[in-house]
N, C-alpha and C. Protein backbone atom coordinates (compact mmCIF):
# COMPACT_ATOMS: atom_id res chain seq x y z
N UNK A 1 -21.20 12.63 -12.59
CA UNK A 1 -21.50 12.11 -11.25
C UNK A 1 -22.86 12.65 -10.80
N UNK A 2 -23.68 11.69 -10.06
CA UNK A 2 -24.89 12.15 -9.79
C UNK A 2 -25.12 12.37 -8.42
N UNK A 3 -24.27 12.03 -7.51
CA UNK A 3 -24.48 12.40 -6.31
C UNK A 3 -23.41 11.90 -5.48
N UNK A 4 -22.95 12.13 -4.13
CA UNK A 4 -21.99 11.50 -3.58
C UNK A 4 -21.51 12.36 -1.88
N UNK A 5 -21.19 11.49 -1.73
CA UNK A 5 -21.53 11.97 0.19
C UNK A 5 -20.40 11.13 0.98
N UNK A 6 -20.03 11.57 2.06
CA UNK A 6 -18.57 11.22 2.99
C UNK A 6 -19.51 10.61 3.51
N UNK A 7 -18.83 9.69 4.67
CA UNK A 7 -19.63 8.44 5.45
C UNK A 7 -18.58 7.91 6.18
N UNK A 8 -19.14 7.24 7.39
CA UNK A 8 -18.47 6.84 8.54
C UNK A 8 -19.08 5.43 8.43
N UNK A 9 -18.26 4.18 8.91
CA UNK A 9 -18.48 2.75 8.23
C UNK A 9 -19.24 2.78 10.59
N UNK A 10 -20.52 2.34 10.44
CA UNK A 10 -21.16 2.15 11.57
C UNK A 10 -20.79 0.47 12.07
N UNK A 11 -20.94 -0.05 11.44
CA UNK A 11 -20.47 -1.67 11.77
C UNK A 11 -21.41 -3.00 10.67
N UNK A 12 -21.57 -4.10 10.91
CA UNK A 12 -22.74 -4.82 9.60
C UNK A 12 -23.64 -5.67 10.84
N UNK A 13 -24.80 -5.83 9.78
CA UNK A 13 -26.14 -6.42 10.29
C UNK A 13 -26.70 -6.92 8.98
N UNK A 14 -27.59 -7.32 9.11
CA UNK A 14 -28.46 -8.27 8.25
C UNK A 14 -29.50 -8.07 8.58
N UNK A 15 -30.72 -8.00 7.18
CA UNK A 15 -32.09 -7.73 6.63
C UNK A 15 -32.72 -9.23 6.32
N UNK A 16 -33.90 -9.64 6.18
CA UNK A 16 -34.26 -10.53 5.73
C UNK A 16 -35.05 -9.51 4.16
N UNK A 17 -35.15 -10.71 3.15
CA UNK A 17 -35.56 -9.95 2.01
C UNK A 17 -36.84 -10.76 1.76
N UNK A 18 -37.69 -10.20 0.45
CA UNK A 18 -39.43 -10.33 0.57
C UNK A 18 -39.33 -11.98 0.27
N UNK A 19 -37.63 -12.71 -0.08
CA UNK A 19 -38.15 -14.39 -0.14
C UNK A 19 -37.68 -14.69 1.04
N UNK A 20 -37.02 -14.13 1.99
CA UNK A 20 -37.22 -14.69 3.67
C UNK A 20 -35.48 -14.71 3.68
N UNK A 21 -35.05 -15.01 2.47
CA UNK A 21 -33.51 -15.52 2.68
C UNK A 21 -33.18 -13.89 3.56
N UNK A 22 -32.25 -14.10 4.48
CA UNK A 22 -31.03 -13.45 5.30
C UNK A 22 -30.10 -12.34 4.53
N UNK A 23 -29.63 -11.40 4.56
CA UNK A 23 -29.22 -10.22 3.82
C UNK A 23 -28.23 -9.70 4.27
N UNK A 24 -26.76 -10.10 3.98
CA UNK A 24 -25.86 -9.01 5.62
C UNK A 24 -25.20 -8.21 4.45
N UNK A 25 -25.96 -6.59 5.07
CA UNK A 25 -25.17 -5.62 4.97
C UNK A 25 -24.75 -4.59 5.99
N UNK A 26 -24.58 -3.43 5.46
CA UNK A 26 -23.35 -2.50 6.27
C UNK A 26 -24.24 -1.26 6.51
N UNK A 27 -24.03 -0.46 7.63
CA UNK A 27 -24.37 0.22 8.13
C UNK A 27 -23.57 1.50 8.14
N UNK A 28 -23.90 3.02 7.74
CA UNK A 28 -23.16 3.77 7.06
C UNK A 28 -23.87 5.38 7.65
N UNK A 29 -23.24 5.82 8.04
CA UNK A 29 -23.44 7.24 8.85
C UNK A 29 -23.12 8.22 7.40
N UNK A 30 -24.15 8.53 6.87
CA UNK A 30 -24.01 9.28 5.34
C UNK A 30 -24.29 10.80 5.74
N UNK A 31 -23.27 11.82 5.82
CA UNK A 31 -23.21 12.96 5.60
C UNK A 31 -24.11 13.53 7.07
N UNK A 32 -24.64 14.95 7.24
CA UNK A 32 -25.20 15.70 6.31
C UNK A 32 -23.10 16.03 5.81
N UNK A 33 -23.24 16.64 4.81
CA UNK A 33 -22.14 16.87 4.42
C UNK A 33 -22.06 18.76 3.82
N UNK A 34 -21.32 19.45 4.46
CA UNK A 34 -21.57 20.95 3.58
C UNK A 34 -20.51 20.83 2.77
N UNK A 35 -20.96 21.69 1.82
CA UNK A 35 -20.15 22.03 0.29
C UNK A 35 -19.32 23.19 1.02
N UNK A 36 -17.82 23.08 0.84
CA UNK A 36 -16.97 23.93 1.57
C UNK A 36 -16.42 24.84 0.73
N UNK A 37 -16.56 24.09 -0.90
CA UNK A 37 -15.60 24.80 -1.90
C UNK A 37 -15.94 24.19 -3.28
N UNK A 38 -15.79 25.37 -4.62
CA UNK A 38 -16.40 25.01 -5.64
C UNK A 38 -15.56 25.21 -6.75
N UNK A 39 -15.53 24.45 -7.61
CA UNK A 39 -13.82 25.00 -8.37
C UNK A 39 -14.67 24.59 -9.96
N UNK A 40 -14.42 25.38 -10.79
CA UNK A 40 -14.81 25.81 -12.21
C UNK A 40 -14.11 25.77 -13.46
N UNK A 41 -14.18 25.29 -14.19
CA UNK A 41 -13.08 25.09 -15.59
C UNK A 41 -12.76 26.75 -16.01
N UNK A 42 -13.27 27.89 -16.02
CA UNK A 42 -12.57 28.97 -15.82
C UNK A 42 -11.40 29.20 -15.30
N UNK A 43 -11.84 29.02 -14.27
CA UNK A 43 -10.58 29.47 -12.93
C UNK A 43 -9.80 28.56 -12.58
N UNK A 44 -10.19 27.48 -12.90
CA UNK A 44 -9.34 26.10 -11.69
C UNK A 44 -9.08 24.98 -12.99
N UNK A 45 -9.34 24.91 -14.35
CA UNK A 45 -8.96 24.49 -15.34
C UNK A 45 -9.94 22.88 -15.03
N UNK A 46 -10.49 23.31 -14.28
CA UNK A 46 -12.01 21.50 -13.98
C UNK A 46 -12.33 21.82 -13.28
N UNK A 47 -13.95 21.04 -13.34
CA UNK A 47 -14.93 21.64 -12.13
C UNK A 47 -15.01 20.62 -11.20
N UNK A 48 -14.89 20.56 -9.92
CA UNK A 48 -15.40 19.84 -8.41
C UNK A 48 -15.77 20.90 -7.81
N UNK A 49 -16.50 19.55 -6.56
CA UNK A 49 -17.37 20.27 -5.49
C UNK A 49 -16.18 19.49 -4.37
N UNK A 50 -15.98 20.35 -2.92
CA UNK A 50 -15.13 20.00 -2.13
C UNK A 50 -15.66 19.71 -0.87
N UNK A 51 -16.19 18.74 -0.74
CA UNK A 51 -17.19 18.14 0.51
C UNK A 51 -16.13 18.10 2.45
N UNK A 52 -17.40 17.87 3.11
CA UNK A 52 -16.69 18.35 4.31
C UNK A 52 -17.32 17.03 5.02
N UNK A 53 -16.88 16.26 6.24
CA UNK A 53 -17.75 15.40 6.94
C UNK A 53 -17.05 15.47 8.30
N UNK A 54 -17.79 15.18 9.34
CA UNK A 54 -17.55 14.79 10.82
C UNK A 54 -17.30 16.85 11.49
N UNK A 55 -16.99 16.23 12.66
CA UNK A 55 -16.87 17.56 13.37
C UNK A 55 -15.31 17.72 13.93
N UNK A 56 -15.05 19.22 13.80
CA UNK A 56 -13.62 19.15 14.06
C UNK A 56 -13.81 20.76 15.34
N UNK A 57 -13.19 20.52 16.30
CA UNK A 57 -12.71 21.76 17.35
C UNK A 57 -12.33 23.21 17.15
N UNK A 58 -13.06 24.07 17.00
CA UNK A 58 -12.79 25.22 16.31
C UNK A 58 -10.81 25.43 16.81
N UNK A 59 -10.59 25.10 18.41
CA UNK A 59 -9.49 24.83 19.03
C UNK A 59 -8.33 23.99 17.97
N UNK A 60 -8.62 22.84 17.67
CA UNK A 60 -7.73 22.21 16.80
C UNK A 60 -7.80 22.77 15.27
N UNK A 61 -7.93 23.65 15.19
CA UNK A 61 -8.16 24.60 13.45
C UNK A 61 -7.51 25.44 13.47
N UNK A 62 -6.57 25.30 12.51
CA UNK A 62 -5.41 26.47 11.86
C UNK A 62 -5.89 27.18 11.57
N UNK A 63 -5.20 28.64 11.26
CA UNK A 63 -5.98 29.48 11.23
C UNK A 63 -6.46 29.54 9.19
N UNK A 64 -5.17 28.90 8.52
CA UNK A 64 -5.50 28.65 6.89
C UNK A 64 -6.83 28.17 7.07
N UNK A 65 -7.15 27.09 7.33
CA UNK A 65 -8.19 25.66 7.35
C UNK A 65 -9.31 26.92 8.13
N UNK A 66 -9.30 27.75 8.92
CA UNK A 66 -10.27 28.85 9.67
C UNK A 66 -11.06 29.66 8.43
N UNK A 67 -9.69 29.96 7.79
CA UNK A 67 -9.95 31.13 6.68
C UNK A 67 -11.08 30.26 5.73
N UNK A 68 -10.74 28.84 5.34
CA UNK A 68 -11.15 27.84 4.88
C UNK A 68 -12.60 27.90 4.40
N UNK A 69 -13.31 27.01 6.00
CA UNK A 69 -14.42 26.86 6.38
C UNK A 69 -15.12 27.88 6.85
N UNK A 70 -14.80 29.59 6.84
CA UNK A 70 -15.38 30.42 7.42
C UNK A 70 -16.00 31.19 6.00
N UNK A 71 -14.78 31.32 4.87
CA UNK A 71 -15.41 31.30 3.52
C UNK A 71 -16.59 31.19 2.98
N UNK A 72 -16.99 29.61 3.68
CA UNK A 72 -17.79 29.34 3.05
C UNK A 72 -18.97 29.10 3.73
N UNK A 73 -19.18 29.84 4.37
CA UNK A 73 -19.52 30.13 5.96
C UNK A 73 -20.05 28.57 6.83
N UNK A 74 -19.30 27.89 6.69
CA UNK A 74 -19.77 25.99 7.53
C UNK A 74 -18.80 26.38 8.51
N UNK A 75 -19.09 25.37 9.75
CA UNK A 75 -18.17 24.79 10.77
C UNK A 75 -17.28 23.83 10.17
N UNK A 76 -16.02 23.65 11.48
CA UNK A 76 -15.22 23.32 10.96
C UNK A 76 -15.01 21.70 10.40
N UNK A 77 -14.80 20.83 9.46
CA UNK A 77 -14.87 19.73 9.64
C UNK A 77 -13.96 18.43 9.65
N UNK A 78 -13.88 17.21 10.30
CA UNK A 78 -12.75 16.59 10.62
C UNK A 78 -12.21 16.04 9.28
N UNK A 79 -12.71 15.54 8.06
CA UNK A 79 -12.20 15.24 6.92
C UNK A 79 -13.06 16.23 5.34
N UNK A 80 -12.02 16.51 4.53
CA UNK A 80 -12.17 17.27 3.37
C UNK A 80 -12.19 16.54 1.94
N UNK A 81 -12.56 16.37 1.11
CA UNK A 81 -12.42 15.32 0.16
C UNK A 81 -13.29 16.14 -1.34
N UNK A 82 -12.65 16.01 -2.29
CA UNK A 82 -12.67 16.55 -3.66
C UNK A 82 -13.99 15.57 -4.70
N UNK A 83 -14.61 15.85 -5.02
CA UNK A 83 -15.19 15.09 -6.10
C UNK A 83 -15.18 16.02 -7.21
N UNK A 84 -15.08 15.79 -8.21
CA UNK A 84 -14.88 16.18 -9.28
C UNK A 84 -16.39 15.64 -10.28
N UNK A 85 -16.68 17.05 -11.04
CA UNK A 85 -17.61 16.51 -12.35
C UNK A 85 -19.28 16.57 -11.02
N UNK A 86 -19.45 17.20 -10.35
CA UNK A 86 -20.28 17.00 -9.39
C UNK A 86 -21.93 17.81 -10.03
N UNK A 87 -22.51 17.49 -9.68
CA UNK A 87 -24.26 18.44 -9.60
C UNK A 87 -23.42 20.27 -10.11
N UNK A 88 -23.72 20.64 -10.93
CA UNK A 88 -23.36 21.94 -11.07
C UNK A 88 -24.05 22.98 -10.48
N UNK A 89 -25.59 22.34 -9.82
CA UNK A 89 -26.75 23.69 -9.57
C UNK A 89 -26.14 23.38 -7.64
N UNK A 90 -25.04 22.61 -6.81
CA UNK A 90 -24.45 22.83 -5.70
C UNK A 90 -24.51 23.99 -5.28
N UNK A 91 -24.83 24.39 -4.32
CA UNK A 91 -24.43 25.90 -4.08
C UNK A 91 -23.19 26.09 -2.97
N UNK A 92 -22.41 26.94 -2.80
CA UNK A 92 -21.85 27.07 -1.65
C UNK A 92 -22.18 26.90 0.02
N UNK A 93 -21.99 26.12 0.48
CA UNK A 93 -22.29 26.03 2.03
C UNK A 93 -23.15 25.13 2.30
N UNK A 94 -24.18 24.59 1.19
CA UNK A 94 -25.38 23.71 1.25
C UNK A 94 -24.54 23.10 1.65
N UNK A 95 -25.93 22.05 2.56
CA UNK A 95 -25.56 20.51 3.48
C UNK A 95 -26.41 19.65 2.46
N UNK A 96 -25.45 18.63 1.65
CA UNK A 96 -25.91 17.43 1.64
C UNK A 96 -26.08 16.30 2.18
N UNK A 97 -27.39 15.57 2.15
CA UNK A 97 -28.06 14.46 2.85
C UNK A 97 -27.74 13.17 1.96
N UNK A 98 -28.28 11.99 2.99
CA UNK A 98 -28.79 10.54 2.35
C UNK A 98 -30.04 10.68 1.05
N UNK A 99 -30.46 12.13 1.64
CA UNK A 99 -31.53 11.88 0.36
C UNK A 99 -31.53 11.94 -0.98
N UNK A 100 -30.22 12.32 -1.34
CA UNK A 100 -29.55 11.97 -2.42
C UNK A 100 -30.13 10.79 -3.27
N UNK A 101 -30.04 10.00 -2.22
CA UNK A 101 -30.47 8.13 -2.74
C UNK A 101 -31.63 7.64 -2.71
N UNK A 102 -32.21 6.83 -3.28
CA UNK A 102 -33.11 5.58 -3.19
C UNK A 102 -32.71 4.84 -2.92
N UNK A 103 -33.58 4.21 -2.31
CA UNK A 103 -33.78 2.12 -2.52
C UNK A 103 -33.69 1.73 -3.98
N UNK A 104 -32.11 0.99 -4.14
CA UNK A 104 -32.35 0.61 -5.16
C UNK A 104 -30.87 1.19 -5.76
N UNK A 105 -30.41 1.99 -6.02
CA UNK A 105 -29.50 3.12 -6.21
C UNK A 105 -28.20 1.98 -6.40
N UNK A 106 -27.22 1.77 -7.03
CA UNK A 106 -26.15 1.19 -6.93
C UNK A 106 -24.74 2.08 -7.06
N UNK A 107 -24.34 2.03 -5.84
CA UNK A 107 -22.99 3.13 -5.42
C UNK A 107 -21.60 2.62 -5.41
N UNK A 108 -20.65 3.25 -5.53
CA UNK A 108 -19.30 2.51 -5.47
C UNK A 108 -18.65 3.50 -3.86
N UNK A 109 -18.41 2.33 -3.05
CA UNK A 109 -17.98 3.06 -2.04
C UNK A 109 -16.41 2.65 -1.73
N UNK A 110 -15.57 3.52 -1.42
CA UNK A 110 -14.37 3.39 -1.47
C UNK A 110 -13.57 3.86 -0.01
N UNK A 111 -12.72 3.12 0.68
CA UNK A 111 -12.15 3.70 1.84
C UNK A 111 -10.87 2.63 1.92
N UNK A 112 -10.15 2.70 3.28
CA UNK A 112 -9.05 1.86 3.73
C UNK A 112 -9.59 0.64 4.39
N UNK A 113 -8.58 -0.59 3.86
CA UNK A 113 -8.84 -1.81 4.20
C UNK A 113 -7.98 -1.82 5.43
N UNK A 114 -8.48 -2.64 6.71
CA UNK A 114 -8.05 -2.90 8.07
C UNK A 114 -6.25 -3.38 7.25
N UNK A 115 -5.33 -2.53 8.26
CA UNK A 115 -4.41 -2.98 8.63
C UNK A 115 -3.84 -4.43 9.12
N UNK A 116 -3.12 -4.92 8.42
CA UNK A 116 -3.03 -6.67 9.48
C UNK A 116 -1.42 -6.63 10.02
N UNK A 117 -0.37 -5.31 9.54
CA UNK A 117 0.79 -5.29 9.92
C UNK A 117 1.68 -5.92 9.21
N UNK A 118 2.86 -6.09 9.35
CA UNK A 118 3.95 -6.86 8.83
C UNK A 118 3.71 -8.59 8.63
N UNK A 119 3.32 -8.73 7.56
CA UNK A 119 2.68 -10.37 7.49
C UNK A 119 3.85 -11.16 6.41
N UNK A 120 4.13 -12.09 6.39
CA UNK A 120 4.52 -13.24 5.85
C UNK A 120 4.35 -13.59 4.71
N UNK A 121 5.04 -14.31 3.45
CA UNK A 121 4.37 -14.71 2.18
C UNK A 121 2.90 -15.51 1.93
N UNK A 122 3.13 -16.23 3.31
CA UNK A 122 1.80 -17.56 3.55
C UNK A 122 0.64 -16.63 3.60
N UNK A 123 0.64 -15.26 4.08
CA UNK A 123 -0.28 -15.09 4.85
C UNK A 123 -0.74 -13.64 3.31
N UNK A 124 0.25 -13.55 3.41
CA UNK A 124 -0.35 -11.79 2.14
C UNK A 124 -0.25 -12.45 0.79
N UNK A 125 0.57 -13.22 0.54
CA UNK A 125 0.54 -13.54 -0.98
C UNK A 125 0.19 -15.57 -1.36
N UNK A 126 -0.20 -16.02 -0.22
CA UNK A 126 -1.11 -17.42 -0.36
C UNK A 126 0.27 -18.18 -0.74
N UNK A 127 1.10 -18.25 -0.72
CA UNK A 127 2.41 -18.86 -0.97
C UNK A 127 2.31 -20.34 -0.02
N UNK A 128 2.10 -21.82 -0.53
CA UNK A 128 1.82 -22.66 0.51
C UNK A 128 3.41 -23.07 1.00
N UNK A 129 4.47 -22.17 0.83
CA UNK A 129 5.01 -22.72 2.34
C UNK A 129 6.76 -23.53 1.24
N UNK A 130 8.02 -23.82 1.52
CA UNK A 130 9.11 -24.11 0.62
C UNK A 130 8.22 -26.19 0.99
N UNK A 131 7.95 -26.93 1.91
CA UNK A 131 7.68 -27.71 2.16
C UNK A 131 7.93 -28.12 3.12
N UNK A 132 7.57 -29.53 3.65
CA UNK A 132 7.76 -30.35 4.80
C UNK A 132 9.64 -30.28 5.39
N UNK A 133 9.76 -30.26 6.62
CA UNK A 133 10.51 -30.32 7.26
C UNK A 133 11.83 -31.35 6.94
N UNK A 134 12.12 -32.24 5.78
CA UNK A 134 13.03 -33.11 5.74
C UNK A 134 14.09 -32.63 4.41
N UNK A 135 14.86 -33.52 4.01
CA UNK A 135 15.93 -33.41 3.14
C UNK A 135 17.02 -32.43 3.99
N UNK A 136 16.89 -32.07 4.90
CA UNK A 136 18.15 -31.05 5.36
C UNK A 136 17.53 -29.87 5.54
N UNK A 137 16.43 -29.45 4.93
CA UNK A 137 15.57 -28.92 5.72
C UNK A 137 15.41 -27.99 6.96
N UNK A 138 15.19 -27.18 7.98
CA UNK A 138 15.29 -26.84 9.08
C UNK A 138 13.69 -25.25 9.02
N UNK A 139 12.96 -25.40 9.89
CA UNK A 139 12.58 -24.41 9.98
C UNK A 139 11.71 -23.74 8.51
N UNK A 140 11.37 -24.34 7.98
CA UNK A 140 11.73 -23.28 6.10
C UNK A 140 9.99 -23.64 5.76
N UNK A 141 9.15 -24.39 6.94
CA UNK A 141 7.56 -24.46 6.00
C UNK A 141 6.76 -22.77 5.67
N UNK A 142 6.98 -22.08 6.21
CA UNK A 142 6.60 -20.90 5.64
C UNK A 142 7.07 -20.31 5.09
N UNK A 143 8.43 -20.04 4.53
CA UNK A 143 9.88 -19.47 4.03
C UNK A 143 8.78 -19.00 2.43
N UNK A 144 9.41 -18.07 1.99
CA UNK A 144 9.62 -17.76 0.80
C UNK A 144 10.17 -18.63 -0.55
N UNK A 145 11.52 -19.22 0.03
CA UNK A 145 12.11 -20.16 -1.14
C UNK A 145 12.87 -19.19 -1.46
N UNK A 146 13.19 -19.32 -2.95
CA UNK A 146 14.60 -18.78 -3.63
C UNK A 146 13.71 -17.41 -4.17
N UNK A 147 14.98 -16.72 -3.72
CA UNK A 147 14.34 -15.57 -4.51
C UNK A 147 15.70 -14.68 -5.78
N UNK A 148 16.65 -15.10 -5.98
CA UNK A 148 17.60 -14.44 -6.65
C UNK A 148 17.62 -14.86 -8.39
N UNK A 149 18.28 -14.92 -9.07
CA UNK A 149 18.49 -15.40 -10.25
C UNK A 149 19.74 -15.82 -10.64
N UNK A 150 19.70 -16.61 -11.75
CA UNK A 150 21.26 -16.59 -11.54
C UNK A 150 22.56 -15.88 -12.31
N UNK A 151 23.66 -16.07 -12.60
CA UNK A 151 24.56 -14.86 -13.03
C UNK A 151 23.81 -13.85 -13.80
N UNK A 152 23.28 -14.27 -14.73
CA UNK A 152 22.77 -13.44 -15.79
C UNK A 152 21.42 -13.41 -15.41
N UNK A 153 20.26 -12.37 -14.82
CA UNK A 153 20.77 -10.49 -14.61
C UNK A 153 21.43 -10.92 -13.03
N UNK A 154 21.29 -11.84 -12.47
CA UNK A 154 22.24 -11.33 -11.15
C UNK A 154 21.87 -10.62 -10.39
N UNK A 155 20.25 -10.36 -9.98
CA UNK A 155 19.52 -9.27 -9.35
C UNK A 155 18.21 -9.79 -8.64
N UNK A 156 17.69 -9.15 -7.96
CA UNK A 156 16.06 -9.80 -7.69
C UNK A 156 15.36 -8.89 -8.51
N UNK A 157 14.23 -8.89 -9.29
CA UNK A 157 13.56 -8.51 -9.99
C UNK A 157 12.81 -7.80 -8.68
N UNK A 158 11.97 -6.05 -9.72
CA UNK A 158 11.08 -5.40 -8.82
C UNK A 158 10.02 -5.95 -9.19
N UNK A 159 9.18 -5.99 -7.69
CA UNK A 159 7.88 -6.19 -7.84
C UNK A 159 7.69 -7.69 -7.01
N UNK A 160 8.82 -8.43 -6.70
CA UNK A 160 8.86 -9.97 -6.37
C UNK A 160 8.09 -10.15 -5.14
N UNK A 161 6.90 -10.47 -4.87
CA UNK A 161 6.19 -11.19 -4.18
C UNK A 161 7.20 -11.71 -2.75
N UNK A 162 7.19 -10.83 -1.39
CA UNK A 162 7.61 -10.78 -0.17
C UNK A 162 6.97 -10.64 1.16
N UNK A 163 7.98 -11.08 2.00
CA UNK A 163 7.08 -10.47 3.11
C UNK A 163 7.04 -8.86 3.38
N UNK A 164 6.20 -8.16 3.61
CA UNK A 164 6.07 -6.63 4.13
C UNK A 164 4.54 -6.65 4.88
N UNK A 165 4.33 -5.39 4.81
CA UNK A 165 3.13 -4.79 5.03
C UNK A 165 1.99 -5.17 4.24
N UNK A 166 1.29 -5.34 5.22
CA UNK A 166 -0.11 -5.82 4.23
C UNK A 166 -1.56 -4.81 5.14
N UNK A 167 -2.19 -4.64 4.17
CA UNK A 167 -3.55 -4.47 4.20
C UNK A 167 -3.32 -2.54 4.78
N UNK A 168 -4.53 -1.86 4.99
CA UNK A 168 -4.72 0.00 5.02
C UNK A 168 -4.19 0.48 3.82
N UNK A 169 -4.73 -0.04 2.80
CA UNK A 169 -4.84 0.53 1.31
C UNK A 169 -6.20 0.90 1.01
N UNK A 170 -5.95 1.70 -0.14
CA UNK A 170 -7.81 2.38 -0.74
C UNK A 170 -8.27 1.29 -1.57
N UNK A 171 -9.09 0.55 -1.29
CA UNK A 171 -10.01 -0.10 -1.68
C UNK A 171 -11.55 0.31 -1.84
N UNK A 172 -11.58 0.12 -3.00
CA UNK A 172 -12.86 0.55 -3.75
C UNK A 172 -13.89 -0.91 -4.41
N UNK A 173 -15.20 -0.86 -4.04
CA UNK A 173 -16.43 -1.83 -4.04
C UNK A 173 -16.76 -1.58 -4.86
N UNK A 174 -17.72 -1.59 -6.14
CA UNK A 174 -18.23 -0.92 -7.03
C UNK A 174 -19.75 -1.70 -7.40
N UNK A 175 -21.31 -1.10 -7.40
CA UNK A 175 -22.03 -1.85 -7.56
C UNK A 175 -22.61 -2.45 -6.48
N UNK A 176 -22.32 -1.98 -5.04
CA UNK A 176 -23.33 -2.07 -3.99
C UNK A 176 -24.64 -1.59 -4.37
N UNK A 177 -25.75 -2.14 -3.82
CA UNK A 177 -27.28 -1.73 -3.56
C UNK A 177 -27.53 -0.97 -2.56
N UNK A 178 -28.09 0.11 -2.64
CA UNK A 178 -28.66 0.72 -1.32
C UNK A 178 -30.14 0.02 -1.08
N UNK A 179 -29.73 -0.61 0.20
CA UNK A 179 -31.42 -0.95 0.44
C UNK A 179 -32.48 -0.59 1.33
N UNK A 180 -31.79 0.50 1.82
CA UNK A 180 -32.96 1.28 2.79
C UNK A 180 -31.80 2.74 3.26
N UNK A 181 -32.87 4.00 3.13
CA UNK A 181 -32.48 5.20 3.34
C UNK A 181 -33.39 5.61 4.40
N UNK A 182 -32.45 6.59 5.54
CA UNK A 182 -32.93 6.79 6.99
C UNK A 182 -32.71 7.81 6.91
N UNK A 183 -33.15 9.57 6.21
CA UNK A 183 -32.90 10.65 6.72
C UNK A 183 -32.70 11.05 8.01
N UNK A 184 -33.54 10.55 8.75
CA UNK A 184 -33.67 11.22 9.76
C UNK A 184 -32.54 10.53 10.92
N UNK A 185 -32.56 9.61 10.53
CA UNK A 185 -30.69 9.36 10.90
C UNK A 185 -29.29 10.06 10.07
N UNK A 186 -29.52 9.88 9.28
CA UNK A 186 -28.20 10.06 8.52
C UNK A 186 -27.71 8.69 8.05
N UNK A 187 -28.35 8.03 7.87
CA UNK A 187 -27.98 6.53 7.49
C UNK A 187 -28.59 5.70 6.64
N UNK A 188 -27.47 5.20 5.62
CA UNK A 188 -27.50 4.07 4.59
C UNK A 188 -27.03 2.75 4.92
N UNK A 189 -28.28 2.10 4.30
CA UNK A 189 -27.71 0.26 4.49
C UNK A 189 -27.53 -0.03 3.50
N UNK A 190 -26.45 -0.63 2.90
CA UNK A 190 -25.94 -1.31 2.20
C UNK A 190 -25.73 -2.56 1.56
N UNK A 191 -26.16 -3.00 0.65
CA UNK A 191 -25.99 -4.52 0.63
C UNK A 191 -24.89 -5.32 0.52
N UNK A 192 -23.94 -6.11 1.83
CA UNK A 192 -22.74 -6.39 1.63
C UNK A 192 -22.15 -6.05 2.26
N UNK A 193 -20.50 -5.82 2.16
CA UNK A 193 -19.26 -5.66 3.06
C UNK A 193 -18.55 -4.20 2.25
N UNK A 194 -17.99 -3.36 3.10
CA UNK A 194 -17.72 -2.35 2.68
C UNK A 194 -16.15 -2.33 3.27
N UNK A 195 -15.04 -1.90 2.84
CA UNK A 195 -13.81 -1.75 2.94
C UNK A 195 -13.72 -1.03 4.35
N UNK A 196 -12.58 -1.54 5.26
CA UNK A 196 -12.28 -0.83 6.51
C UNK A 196 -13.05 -1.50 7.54
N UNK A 197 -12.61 -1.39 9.05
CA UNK A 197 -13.03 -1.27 10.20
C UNK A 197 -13.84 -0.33 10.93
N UNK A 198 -14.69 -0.58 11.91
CA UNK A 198 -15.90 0.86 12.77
C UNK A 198 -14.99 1.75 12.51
N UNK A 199 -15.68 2.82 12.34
CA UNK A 199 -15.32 4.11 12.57
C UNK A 199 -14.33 4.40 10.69
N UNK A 200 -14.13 3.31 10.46
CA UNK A 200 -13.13 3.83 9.15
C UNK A 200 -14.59 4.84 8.17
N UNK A 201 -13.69 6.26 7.57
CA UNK A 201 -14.65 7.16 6.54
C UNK A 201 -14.41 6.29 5.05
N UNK A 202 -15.52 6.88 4.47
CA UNK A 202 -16.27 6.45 3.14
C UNK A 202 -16.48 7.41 2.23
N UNK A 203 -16.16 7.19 1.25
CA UNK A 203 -16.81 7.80 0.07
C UNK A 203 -17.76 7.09 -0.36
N UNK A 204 -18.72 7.53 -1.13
CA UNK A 204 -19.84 7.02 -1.67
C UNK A 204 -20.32 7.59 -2.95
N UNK A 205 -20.21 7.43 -3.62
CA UNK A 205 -20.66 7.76 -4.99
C UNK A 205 -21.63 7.25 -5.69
N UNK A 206 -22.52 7.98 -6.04
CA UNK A 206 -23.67 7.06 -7.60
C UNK A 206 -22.99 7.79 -8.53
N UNK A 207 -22.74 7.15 -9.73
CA UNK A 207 -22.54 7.44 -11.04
C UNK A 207 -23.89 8.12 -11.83
C-alpha cells in the first residue's frame, strides 16, 4: 500500500475538462489524519498503521480509548480504522495529509451506501411484479410470487431473493481519479460518485 487517509464524503460538483465536456465529481474532506498505533510482524504477527480522523470530546473518551490516544501522544479522535501493509518509515503520532496524492493518482475508496429501509422485491431485487391484476388475481402486481418447492426438499432454499433491508452496506469503488489536490483545505476531488450520503466517512487508498 502506498498511501491512504480517512475522509468525510463533502457532497458532488462538477469540473469542466481541457475538451470543455462537464466532469461530476465528489468532494472529500481528506485527513490531516494522526498515526495512533503501529503493529509489527514481531509482536503483532503483521504489520499496520492505525489511523485516526475527525474530532472527538476529551468528555466523551473512556478512559481505555484516553490511555489510547495519549500513547501516542494525538487528541482524541471520532473514528479509528486499521490499514494494514502501510509506508513502514510512518512514525508514531505523525499527521497525514492529501499530500499523499497527485493529480492523476487512481484510489479505491470504500464506505456505507445510503440506507433506503425495508424495501420490496420490485424495488431491491428488480423483480417486475407476479402480473396484471386479472385471472383471480387480487392485489399481487408487486408480490414476490411463489416462493416454496414442492414435496421433495419441502423447504425455501437459503439465500432466496426477498423483501428485507436494503442498502448501508460497505461498498467499495475501485479506480477513481484524483483530479485536483487542496492541502490547504484538506480536500480531494474525485472523479465520479463515491458510496454514502454528506457527512458519510471514507477510506481512501492508492495501491
Amino acid at each position: 500500500m502506498k498511501a491512504a487517509l480517512l475522509g468525510k464524503k463533502i457532497g458532488m460538483t462538477s469540473l469542466f475538462g481541457d475538451d470543455g465536456k462537464l466532469i461530476p465529481c465528489t468532494v472529500i474532506e481528506a485527513g490531516p489524519c494522526p498515526v495512533v498505533q503501529k503493529k509489527d510482524t514481531e509482536s503483532d504477527g503483521y504489520s499496520s498503521v492505525q489511523l485516526g480522523f475527525g474530532k472527538r470530546p476529551e468528555k466523551n473518551t473512556n478512559k481505555p480509548l484516553g490511555g489510547h490516544f495519549s500513547k501516542a501522544g494525538v487528541s482524541p479522535t471520532r473514528i479509528l480504522k486499521e490499514f494494514r501493509d502501510f509506508n513502514p518509515e510512518t512514525g508514531l503520532g505523525q499527521n497525514l495529509t492529501v499530500e499523499q496524492f497527485t493529480v492523476g493518482d487512481r484510489v479505491k475508496i470504500s464506505g456505507k451506501s445510503k440506507g433506503k429501509g425495508f424495501q420490496g422485491v420490485v424495488k431491491r431485487h428488480s423483480f417486475k411484479g407476479v402480473g396484471m391484476a386479472t385471472h383471480g388475481q387480487k392485489d399481487r402486481q408487486r408480490h414476490p410470487g411463489s416462493i416454496g418447492q414442492s414435496s421433495d426438499p419441502s423447504k425455501v432454499f437459503k439465500g432466496t431473493r426477498m423483501a428485507g433491508r436494503m442498502g448501508h452496506t460497505r461498498i467499495s469503488v475501485r479506480n477513481l481519479e484524483i483530479l485536483e489536490v487542496m492541502p490547504e483545505e484538506n480536500i480531494l476531488i474525485v472523479k465520479g460518485s463515491v458510496p454514502g450520503a454528506r457527512n458519510t466517512y471514507l477510506e481512501i487508498i492508492k495501491k
